[in-house]
N, C-alpha and C. Protein backbone atom coordinates (compact mmCIF):
# COMPACT_ATOMS: atom_id res chain seq x y z
N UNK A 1 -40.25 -25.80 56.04
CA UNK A 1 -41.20 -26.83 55.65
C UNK A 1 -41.46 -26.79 54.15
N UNK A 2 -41.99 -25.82 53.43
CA UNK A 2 -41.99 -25.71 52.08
C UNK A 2 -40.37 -25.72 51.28
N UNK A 3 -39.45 -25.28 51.93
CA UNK A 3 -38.27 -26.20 50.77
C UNK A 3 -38.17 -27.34 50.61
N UNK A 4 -38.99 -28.48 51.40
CA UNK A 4 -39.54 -29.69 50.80
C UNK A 4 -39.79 -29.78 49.81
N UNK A 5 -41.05 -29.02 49.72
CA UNK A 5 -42.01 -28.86 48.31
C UNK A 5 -41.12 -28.46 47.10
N UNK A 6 -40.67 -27.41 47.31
CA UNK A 6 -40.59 -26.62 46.19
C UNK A 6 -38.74 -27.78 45.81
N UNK A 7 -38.04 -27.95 46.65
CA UNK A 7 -37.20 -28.62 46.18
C UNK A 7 -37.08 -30.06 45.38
N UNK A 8 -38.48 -30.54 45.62
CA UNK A 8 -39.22 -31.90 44.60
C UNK A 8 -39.25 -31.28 43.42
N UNK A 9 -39.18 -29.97 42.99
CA UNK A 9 -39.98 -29.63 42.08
C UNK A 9 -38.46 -29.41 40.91
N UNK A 10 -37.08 -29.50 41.39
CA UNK A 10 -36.21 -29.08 40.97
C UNK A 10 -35.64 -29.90 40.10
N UNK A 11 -35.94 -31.27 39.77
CA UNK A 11 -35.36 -32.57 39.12
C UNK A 11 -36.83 -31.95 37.64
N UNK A 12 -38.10 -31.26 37.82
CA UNK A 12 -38.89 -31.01 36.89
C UNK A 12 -38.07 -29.31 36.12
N UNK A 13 -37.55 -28.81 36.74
CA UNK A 13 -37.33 -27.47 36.64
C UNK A 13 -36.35 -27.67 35.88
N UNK A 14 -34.78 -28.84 36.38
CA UNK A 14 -34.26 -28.74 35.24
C UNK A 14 -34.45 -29.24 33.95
N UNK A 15 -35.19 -30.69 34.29
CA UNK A 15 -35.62 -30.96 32.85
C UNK A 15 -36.03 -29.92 31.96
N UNK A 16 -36.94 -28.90 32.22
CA UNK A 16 -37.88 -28.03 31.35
C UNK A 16 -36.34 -27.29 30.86
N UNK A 17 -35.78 -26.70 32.33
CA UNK A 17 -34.59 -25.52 31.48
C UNK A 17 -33.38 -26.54 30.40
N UNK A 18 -33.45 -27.50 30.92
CA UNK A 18 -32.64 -28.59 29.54
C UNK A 18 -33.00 -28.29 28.18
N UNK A 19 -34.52 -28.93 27.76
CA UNK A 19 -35.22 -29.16 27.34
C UNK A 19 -35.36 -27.88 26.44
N UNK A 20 -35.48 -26.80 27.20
CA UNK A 20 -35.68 -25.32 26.51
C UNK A 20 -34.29 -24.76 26.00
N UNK A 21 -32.72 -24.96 26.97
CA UNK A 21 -31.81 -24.65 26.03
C UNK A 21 -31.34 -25.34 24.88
N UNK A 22 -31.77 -26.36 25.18
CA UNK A 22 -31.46 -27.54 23.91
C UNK A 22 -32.05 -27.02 22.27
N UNK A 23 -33.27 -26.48 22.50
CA UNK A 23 -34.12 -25.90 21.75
C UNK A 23 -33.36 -24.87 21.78
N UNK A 24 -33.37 -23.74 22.30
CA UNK A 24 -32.91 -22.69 22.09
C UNK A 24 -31.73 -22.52 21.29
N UNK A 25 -30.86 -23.30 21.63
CA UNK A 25 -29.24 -23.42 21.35
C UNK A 25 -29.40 -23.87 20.09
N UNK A 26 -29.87 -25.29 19.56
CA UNK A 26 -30.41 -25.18 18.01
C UNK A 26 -30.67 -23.91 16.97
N UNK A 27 -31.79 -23.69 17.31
CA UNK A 27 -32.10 -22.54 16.55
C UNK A 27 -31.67 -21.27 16.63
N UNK A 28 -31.04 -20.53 18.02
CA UNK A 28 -29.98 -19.67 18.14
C UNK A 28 -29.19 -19.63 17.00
N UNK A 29 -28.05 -20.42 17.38
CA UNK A 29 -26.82 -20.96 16.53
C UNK A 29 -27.07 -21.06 14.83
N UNK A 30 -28.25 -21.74 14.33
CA UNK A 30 -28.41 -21.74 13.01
C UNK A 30 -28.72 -19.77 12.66
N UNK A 31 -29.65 -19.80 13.39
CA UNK A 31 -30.18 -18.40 13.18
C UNK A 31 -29.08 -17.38 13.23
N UNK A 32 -28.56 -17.96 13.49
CA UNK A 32 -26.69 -16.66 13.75
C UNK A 32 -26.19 -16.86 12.17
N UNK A 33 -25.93 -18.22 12.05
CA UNK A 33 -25.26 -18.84 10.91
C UNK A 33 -26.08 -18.17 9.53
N UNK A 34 -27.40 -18.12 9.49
CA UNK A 34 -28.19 -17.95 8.93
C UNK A 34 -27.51 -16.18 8.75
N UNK A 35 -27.66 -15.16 9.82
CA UNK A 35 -27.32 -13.78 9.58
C UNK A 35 -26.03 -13.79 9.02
N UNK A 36 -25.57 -14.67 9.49
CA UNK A 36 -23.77 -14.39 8.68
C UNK A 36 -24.08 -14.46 7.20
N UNK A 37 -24.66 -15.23 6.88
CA UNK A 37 -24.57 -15.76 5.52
C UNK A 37 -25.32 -14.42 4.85
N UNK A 38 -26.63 -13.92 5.62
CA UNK A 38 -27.26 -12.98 5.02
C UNK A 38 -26.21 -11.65 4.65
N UNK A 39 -25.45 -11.51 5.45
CA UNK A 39 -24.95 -10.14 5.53
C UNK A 39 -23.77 -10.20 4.89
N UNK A 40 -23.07 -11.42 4.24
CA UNK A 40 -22.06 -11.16 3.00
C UNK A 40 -22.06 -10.47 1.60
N UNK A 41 -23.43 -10.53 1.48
CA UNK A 41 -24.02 -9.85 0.44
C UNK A 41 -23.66 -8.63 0.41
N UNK A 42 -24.35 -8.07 1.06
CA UNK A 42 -24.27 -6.67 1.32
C UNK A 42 -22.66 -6.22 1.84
N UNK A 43 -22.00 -6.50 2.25
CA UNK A 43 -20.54 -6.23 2.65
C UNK A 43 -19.89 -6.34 1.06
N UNK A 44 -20.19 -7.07 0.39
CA UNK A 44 -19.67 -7.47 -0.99
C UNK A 44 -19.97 -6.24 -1.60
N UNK A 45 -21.29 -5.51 -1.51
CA UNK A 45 -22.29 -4.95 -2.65
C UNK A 45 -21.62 -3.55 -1.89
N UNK A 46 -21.25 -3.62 -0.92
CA UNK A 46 -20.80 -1.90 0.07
C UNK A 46 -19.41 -1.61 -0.59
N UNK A 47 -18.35 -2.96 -0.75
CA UNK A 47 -16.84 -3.19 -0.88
C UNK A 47 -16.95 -2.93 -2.58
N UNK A 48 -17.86 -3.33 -3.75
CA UNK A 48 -18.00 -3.14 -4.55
C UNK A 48 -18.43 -1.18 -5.51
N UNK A 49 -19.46 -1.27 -4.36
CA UNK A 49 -19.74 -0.02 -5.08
C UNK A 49 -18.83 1.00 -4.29
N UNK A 50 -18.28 1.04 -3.25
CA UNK A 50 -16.91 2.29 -3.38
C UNK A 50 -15.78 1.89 -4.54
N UNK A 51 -15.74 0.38 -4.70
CA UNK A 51 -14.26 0.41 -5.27
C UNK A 51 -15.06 0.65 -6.89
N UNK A 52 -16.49 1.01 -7.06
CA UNK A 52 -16.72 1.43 -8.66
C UNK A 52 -17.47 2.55 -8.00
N UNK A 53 -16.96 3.51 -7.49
CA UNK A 53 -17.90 4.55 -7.40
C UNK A 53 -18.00 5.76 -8.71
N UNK A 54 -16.39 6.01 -9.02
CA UNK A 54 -16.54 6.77 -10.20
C UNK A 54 -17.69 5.98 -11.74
N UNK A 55 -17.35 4.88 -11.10
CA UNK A 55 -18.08 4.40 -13.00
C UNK A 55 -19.67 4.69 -12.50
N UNK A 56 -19.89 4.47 -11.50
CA UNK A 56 -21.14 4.44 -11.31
C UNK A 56 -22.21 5.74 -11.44
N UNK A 57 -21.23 6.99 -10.90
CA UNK A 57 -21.17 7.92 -11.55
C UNK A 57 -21.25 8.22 -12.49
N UNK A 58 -20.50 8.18 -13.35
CA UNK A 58 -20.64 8.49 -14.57
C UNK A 58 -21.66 7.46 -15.82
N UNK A 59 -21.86 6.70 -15.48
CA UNK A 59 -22.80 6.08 -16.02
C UNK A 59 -24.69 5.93 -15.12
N UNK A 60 -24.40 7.00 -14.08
CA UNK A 60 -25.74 7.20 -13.74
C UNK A 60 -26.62 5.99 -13.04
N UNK A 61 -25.84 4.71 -12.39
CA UNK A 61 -26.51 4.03 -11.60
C UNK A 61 -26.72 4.10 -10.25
N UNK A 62 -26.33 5.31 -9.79
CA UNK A 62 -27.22 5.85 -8.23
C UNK A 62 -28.13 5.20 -7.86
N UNK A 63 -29.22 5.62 -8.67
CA UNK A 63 -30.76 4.47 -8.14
C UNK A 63 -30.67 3.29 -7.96
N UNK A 64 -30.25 2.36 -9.35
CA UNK A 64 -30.10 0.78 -9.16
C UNK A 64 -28.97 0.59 -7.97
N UNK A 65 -28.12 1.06 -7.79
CA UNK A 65 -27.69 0.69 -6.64
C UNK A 65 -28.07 1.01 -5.49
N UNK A 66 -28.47 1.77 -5.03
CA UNK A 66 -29.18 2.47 -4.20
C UNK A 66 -30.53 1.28 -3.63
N UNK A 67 -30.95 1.08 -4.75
CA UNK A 67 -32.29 -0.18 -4.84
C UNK A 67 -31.67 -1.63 -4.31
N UNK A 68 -30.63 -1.74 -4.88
CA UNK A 68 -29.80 -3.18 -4.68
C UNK A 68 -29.45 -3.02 -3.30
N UNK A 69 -28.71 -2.39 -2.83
CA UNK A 69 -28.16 -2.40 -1.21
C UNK A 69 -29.49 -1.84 -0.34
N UNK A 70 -30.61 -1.57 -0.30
CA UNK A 70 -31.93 -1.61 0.08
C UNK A 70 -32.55 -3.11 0.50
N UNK A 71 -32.06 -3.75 -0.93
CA UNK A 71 -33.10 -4.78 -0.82
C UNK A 71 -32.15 -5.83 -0.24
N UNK A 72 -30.97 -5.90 -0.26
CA UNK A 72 -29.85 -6.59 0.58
C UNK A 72 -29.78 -6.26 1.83
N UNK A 73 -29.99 -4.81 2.36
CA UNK A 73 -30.38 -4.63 3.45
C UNK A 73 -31.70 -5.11 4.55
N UNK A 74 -32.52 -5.24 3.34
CA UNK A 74 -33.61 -6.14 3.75
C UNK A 74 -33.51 -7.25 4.19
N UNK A 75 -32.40 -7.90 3.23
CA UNK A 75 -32.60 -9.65 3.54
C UNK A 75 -31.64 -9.72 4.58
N UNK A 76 -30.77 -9.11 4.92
CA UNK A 76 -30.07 -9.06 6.16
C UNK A 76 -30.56 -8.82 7.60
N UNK A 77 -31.77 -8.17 7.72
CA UNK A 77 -32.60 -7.63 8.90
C UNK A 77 -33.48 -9.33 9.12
N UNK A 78 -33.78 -9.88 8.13
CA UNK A 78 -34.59 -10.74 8.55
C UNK A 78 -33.84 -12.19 9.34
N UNK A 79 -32.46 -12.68 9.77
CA UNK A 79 -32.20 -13.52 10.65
C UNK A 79 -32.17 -12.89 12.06
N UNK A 80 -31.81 -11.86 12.03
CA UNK A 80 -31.55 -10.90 13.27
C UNK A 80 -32.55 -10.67 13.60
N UNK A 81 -34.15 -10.43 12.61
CA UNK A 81 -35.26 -10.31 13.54
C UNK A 81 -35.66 -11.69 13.91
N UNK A 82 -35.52 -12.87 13.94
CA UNK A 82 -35.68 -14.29 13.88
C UNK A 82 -35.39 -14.38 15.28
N UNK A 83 -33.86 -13.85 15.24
CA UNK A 83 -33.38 -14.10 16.03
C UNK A 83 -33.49 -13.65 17.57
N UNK A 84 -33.80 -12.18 17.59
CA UNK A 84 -34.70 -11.25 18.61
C UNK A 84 -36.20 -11.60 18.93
N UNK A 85 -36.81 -12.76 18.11
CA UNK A 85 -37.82 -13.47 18.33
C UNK A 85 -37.70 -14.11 19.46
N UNK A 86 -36.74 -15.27 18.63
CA UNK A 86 -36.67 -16.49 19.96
C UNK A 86 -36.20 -15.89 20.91
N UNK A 87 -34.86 -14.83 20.87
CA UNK A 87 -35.09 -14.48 22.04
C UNK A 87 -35.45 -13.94 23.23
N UNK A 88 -37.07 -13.27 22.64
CA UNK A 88 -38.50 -13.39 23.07
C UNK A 88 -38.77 -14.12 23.53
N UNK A 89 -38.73 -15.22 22.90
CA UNK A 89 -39.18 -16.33 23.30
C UNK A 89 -39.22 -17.22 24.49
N UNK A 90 -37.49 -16.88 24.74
CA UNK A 90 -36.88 -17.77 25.55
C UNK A 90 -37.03 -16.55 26.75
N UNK A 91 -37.23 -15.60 27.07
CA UNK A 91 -37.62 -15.17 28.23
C UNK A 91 -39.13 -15.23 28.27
N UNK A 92 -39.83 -15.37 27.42
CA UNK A 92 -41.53 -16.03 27.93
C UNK A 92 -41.62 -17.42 28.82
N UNK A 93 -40.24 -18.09 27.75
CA UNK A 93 -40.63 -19.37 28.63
C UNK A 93 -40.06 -19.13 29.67
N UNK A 94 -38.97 -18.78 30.24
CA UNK A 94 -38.60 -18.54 31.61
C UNK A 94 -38.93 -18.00 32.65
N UNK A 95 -39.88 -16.88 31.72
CA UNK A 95 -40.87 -16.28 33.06
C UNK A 95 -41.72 -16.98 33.63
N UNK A 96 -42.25 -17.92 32.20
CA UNK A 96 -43.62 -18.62 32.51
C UNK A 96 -43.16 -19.78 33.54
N UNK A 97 -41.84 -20.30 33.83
CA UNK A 97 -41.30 -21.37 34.30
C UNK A 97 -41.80 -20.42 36.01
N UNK A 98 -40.59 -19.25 36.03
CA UNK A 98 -40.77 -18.57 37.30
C UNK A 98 -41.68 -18.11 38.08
N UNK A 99 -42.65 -17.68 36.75
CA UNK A 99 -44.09 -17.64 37.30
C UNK A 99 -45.16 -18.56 38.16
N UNK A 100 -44.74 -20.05 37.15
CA UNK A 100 -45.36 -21.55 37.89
C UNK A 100 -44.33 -21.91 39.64
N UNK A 101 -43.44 -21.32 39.48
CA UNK A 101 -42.59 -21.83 40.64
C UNK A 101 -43.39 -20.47 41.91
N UNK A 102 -43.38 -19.60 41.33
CA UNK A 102 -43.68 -18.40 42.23
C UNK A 102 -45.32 -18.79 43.19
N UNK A 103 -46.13 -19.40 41.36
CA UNK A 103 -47.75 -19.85 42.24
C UNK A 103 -47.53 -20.99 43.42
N UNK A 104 -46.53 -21.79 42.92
CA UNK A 104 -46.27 -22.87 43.84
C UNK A 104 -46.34 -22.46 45.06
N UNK A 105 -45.39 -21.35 45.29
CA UNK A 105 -44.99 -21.16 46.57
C UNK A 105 -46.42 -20.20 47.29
N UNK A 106 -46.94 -19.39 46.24
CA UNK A 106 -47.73 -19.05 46.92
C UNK A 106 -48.67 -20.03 47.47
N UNK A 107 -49.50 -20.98 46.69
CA UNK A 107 -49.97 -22.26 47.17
C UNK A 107 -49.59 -22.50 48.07
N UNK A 108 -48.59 -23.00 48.33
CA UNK A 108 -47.92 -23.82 49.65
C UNK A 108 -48.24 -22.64 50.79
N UNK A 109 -47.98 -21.50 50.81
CA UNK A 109 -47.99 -20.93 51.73
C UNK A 109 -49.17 -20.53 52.16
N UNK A 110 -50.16 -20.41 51.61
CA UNK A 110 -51.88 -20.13 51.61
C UNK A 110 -52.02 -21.63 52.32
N UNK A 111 -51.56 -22.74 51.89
CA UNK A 111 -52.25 -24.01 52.28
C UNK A 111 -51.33 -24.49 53.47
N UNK A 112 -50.54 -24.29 53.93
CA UNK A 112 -49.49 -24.17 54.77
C UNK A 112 -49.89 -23.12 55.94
N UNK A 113 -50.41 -22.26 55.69
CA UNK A 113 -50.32 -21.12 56.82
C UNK A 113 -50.91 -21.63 57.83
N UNK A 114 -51.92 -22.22 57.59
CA UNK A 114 -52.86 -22.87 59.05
C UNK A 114 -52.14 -23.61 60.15
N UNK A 115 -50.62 -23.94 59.81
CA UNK A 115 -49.68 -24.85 60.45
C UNK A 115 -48.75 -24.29 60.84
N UNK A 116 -48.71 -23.06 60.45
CA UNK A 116 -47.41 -22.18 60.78
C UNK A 116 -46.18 -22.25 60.53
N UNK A 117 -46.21 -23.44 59.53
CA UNK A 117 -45.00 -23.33 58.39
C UNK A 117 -44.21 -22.55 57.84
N UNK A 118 -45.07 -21.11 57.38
CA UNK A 118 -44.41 -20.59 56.72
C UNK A 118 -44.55 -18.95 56.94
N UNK A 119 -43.72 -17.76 57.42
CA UNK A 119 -44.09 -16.52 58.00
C UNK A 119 -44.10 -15.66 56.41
N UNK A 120 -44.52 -14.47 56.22
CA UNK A 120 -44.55 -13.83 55.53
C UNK A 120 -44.10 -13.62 54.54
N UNK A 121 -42.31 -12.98 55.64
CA UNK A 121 -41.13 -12.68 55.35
C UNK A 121 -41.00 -14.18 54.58
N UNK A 122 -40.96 -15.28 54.77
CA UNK A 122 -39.84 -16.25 54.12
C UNK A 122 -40.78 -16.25 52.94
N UNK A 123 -42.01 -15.94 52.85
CA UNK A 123 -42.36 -16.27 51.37
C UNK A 123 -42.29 -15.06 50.46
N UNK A 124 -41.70 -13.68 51.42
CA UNK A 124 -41.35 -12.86 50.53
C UNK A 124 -40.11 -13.15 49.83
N UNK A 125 -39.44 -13.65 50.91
CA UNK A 125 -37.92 -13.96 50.21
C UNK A 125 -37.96 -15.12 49.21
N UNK A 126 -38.81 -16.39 49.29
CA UNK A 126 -38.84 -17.09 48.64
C UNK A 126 -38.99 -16.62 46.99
N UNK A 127 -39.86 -15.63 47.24
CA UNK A 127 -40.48 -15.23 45.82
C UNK A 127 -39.42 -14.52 45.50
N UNK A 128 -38.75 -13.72 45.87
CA UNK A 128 -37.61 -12.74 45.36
C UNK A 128 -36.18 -13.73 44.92
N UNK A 129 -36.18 -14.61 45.64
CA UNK A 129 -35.26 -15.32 45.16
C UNK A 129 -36.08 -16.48 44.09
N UNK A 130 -36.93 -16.60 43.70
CA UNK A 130 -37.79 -17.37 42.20
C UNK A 130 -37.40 -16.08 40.80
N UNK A 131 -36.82 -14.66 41.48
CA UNK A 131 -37.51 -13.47 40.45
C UNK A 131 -35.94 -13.57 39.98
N UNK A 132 -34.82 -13.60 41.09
CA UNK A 132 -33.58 -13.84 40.40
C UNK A 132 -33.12 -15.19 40.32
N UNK A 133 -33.67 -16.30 40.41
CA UNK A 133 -33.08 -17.60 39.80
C UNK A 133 -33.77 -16.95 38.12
N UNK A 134 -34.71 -16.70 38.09
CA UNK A 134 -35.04 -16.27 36.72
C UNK A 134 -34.56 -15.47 35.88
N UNK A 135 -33.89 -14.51 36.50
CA UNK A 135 -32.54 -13.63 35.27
C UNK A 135 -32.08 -14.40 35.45
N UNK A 136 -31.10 -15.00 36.52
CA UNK A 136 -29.62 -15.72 36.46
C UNK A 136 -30.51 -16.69 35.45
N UNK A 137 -31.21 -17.48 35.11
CA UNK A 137 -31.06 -18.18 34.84
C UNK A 137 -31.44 -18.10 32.83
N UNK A 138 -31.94 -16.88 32.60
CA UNK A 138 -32.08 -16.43 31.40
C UNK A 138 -30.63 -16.12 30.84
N UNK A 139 -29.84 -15.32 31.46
CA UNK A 139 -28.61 -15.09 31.38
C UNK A 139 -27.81 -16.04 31.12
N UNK A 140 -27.73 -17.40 31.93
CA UNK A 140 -26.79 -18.25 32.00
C UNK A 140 -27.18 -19.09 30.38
N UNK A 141 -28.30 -18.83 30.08
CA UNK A 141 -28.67 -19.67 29.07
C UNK A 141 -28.28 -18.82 27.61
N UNK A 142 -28.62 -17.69 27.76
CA UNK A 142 -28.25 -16.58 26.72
C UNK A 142 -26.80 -16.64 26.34
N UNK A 143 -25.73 -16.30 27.36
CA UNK A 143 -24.20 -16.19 27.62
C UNK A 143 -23.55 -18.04 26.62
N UNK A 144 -24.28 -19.12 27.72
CA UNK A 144 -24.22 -19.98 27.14
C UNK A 144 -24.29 -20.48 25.68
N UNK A 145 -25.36 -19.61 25.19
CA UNK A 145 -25.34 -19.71 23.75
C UNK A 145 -24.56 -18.94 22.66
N UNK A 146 -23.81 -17.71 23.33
CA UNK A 146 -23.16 -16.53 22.92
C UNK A 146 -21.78 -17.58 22.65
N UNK A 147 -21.28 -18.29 23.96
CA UNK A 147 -20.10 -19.02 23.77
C UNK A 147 -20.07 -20.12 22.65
N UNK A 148 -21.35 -20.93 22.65
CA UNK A 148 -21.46 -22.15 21.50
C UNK A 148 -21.43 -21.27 20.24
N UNK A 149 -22.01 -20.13 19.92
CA UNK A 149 -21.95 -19.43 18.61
C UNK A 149 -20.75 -18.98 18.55
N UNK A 150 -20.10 -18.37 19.51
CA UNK A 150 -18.45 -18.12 19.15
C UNK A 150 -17.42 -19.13 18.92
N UNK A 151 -17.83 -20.19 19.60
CA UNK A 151 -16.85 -21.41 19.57
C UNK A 151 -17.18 -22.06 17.97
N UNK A 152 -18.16 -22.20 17.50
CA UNK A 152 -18.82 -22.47 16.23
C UNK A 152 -18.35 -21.20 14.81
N UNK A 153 -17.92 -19.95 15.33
CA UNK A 153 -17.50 -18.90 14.48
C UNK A 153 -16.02 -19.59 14.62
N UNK A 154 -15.32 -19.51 15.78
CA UNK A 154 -13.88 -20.05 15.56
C UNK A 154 -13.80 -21.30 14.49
N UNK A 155 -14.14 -22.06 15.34
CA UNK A 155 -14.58 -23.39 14.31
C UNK A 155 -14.65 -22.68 12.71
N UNK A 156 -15.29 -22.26 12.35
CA UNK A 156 -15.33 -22.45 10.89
C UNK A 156 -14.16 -21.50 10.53
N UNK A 157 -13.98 -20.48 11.25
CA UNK A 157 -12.74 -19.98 10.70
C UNK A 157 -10.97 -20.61 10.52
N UNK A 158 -11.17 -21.42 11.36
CA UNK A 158 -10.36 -22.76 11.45
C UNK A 158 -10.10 -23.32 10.07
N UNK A 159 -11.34 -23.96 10.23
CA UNK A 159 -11.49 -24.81 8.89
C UNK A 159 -11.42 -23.95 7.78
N UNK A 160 -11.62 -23.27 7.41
CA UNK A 160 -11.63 -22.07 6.50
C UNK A 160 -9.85 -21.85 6.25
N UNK A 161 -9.63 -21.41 6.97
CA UNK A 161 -7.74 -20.94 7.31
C UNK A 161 -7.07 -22.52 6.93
N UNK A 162 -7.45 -23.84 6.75
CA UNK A 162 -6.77 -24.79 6.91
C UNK A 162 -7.20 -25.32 5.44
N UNK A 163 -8.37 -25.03 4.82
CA UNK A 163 -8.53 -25.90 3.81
C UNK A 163 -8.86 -24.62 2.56
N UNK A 164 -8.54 -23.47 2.83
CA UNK A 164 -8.63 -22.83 1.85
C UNK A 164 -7.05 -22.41 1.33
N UNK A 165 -6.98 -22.55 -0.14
CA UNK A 165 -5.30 -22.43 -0.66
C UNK A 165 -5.55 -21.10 -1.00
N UNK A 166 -3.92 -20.76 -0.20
CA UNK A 166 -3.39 -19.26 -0.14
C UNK A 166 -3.51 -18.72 -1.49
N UNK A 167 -3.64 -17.27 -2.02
CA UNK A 167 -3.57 -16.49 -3.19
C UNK A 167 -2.30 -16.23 -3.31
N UNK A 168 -1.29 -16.17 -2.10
CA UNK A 168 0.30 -16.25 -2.30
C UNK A 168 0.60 -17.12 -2.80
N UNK A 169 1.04 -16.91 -4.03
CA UNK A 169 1.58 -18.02 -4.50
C UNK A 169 2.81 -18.90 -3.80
N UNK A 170 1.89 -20.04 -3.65
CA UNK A 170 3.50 -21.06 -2.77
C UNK A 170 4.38 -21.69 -3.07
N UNK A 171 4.77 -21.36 -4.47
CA UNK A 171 5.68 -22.03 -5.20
C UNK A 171 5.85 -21.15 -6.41
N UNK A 172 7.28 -20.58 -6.87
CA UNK A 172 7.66 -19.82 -7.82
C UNK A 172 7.95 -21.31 -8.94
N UNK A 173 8.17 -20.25 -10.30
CA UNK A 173 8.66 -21.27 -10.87
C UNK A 173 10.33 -21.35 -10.86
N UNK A 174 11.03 -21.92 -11.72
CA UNK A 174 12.20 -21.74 -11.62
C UNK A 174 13.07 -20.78 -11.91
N UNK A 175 14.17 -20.54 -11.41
CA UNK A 175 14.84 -19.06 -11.95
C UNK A 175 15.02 -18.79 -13.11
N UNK A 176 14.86 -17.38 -13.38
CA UNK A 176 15.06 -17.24 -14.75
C UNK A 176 16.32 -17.59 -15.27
N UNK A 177 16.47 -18.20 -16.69
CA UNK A 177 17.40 -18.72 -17.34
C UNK A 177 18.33 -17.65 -17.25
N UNK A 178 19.76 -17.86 -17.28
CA UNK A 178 20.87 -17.09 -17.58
C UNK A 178 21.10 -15.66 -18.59
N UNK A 179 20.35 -16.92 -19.88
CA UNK A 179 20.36 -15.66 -21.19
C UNK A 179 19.59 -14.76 -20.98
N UNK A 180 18.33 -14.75 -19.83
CA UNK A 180 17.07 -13.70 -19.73
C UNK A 180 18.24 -12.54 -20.19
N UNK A 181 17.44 -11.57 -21.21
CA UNK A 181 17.76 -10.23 -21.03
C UNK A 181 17.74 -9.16 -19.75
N UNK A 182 18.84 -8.84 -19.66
CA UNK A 182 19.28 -7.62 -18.39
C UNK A 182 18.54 -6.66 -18.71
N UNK A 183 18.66 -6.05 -20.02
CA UNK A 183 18.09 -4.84 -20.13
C UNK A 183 16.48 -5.12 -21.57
N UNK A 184 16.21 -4.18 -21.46
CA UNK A 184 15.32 -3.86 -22.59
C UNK A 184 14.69 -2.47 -22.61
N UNK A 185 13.60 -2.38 -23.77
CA UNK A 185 13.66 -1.24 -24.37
C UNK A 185 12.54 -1.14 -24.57
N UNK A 186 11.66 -0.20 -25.32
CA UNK A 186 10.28 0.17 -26.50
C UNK A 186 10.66 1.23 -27.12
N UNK A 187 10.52 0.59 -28.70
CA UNK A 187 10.76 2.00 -29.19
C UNK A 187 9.09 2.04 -30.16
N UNK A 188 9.41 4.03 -29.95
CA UNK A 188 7.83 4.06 -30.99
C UNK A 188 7.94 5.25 -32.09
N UNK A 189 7.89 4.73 -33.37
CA UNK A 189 8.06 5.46 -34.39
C UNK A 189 6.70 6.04 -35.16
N UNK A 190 6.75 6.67 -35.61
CA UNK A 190 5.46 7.52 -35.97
C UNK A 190 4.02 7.28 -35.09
N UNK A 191 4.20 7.31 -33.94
CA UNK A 191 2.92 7.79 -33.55
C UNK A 191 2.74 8.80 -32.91
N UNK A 192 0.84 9.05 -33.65
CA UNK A 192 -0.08 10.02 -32.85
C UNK A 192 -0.88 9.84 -32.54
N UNK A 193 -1.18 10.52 -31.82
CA UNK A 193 -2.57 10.35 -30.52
C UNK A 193 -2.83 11.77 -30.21
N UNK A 194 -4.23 11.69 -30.30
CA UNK A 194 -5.24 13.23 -29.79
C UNK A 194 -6.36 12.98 -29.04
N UNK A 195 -6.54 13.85 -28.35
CA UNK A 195 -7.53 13.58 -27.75
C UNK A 195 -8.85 14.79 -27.84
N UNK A 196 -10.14 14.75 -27.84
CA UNK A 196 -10.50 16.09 -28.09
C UNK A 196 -11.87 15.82 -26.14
């Protein structure tokens, strides 16, 4: 008798979960885009200071660098915490969704019982199955967004690979002329060099 009820309620349920991945998937996706961008910095500033580690050394910038990849480290933490927000977020709203479906049923079954509609057991099960439509359905939305952000990483790497010109050079010039010299030489007459 109550999967009546609660099945009216399913044309509202998906609207909301629409409605909420639509949202979600927006700001997910930027917020990803957003960490990528943050964290080139710092990959640059990591790839930089090994390949100058001796100068850095010897000219004593330990600290300033030390300070610099700190504060790059900083700005890198902040899409990723953005991002561990919403997706806070998006299990508040899903609980709060599961939660309203769960009172439903309790309703129905408090207001129902006098008719004998509904035994115990089925509104235990009812509720247990409201507790996992609610992972599955956090999951399906999460996963879902994992794929649009990967399909969106391919994507630009695509475009990237297609419109960026190779550092191989793709065209030599012409062969060297005939007369090029075969051989050659350096010669060095009076020099010195010391070093102390």
């Amino acid at each position: 008798m109550t999967a009546k009820y609660i099945s009216a309620t399913i044309p509202f349920t998906v609207i909301v979960v629409y409605l909420v991945q639509r949202y979600y998937l927006r700001t997910s996706r930027q917020l990803r885009i957003l960490d990528i961008e943050a964290k080139a910095p710092l990959y640059s500033h990591f790839l930089e200071t090994l390949n100058g580690l001796a100068t850095i050394r010897a000219f004593g910038w330990e600290k300033d660098f030390k300070a610099r990849t700190h504060m790059l480290l900083d700005a890198s933490q902040k899409p990723y915490y953005l991002l561990a927000c919403i997706q806070r977020w998006l299990t508040f709203v899903l609980d709060c969704l599961s939660g309203t479906l769960g009172l439903l049923i309790v309703v129905l079954a408090v207001t129902l019982k006098g008719k004998g509609s509904m035994s115990p057991g089925e509104t235990g099960v009812a509720l247990i199955n409201i507790i996992s439509f609610n992972e599955a359905l956090a999951r399906l939305i999460i996963y879902w967004t994992m794929l649009e952000t990967s399909i969106g990483a391919v994507s630009r790497i695509k475009t990237f690979a297609e419109t960026t010109i190779s550092e191989v050079r793709p065209t030599v010039g012409p062969d060297p002329i005939t007369a090029w010299p075969q051989r050659g030489s350096i010669e060095m007459k009076n020099v010195a060099a010391s070093y102390e």
